[in-house]
C-alpha atoms as a PDB file:
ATOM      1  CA  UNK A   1      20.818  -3.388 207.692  1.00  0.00           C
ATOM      2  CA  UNK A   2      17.878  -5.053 208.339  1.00  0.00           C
ATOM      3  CA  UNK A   3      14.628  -6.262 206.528  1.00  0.00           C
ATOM      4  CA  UNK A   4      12.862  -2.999 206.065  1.00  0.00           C
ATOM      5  CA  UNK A   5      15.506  -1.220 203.965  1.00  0.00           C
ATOM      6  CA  UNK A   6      15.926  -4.298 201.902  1.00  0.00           C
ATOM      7  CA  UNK A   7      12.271  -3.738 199.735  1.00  0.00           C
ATOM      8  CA  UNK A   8      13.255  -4.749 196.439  1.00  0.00           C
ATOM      9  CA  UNK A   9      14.956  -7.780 197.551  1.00  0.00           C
ATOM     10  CA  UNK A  10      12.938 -11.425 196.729  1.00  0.00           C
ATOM     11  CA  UNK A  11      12.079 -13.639 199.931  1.00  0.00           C
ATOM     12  CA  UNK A  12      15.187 -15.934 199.169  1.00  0.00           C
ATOM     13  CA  UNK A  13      17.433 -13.060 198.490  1.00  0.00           C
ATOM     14  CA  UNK A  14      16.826 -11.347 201.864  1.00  0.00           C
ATOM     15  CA  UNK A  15      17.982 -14.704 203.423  1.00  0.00           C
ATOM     16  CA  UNK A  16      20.932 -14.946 202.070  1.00  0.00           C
ATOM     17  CA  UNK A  17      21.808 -11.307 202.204  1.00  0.00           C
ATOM     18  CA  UNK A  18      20.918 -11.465 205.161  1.00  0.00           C
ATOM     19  CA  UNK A  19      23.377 -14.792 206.337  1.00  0.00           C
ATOM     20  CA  UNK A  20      26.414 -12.572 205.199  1.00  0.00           C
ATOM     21  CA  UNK A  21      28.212 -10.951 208.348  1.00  0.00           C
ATOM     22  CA  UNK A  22      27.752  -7.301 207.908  1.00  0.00           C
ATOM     23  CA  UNK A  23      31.516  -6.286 207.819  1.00  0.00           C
ATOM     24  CA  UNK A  24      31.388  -8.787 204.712  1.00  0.00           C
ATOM     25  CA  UNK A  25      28.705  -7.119 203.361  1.00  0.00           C
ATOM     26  CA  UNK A  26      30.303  -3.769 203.502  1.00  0.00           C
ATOM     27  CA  UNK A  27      32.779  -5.259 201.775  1.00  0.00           C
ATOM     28  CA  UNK A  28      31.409  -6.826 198.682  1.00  0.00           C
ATOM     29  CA  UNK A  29      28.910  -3.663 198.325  1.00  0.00           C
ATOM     30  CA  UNK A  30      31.946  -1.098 198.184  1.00  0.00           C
ATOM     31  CA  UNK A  31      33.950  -3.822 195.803  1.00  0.00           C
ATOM     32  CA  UNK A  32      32.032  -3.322 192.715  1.00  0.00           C
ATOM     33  CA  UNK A  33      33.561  -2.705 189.227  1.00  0.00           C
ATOM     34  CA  UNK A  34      32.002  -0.252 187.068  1.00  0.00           C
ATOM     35  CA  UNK A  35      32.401  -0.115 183.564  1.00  0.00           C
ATOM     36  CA  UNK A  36      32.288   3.188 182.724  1.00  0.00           C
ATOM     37  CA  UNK A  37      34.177   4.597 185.511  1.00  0.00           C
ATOM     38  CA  UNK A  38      37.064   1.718 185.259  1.00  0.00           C
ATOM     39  CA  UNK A  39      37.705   0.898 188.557  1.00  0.00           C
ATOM     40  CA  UNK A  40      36.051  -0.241 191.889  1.00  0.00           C
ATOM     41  CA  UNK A  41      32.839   1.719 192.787  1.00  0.00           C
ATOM     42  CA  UNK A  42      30.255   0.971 195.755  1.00  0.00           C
ATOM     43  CA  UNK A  43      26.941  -0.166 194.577  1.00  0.00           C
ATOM     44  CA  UNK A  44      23.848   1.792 195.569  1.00  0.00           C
ATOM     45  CA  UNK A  45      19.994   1.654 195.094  1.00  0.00           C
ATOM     46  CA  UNK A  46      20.727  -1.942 194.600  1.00  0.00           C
ATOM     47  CA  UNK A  47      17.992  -4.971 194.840  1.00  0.00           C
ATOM     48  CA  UNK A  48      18.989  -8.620 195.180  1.00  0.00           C
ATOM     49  CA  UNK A  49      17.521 -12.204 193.919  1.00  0.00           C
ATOM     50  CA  UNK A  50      18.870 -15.159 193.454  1.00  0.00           C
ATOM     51  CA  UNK A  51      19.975 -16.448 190.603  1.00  0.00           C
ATOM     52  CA  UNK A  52      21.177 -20.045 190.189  1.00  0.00           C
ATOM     53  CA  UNK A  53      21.775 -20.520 193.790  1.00  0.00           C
ATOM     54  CA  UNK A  54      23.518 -17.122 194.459  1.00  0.00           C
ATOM     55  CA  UNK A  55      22.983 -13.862 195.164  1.00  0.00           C
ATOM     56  CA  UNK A  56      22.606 -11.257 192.419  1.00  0.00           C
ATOM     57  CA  UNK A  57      22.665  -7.402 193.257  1.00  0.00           C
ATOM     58  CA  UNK A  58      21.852  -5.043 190.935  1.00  0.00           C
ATOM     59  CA  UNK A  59      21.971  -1.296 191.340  1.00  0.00           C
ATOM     60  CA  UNK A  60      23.628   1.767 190.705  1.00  0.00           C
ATOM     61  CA  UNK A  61      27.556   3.071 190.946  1.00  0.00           C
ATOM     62  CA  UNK A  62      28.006   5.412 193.527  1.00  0.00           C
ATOM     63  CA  UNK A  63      29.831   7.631 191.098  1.00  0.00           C
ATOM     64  CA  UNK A  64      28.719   7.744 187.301  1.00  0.00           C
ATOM     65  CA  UNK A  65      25.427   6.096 188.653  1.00  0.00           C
ATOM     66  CA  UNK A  66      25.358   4.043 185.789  1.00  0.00           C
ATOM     67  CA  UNK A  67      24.373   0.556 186.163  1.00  0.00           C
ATOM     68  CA  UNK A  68      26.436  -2.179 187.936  1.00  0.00           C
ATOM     69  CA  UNK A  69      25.758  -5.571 189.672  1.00  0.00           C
ATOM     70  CA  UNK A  70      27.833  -7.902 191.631  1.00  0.00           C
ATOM     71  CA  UNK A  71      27.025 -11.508 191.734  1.00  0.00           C
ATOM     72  CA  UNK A  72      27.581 -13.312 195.301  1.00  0.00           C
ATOM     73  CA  UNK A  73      28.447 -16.815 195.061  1.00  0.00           C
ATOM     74  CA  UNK A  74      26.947 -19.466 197.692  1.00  0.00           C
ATOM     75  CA  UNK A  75      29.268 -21.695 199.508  1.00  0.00           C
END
């Protein structure tokens, strides 16, 4: 994934993302836990910032497309 299909992500968010090896990425975008569907969804239509220090995506679950959001933790 690169820059372009990353527009509603902030400046500092799109580093970060970005820093992530992409088979980690996959990873923690298809390791999401939805609420309403009770179980581990993958996020889509997501946007990032950070928040804190970390990384904060927001978006939708791939299933019930209600909302969901997975908070990545910098080392």
């Amino acid at each position: 994934m690169n820059i372009e299909s990353l527009p509603q992500f902030t400046a500092p968010a799109v580093k970060l993302y970005e820093a992530i090896p992409a088979e980690i990425r996959k990873k923690l975008l298809s390791n999401v836990w939805c609420v309403s569907c009770r179980h581990e969804v993958t996020i889509i239509n997501y946007s990032g910032a950070v928040r804190s220090g970390d990384l904060l995506l927001v978006g939708k679950c791939s299933e019930c497309h209600g909302d969901v959001a997975r908070m990545i933790e910098s080392v």
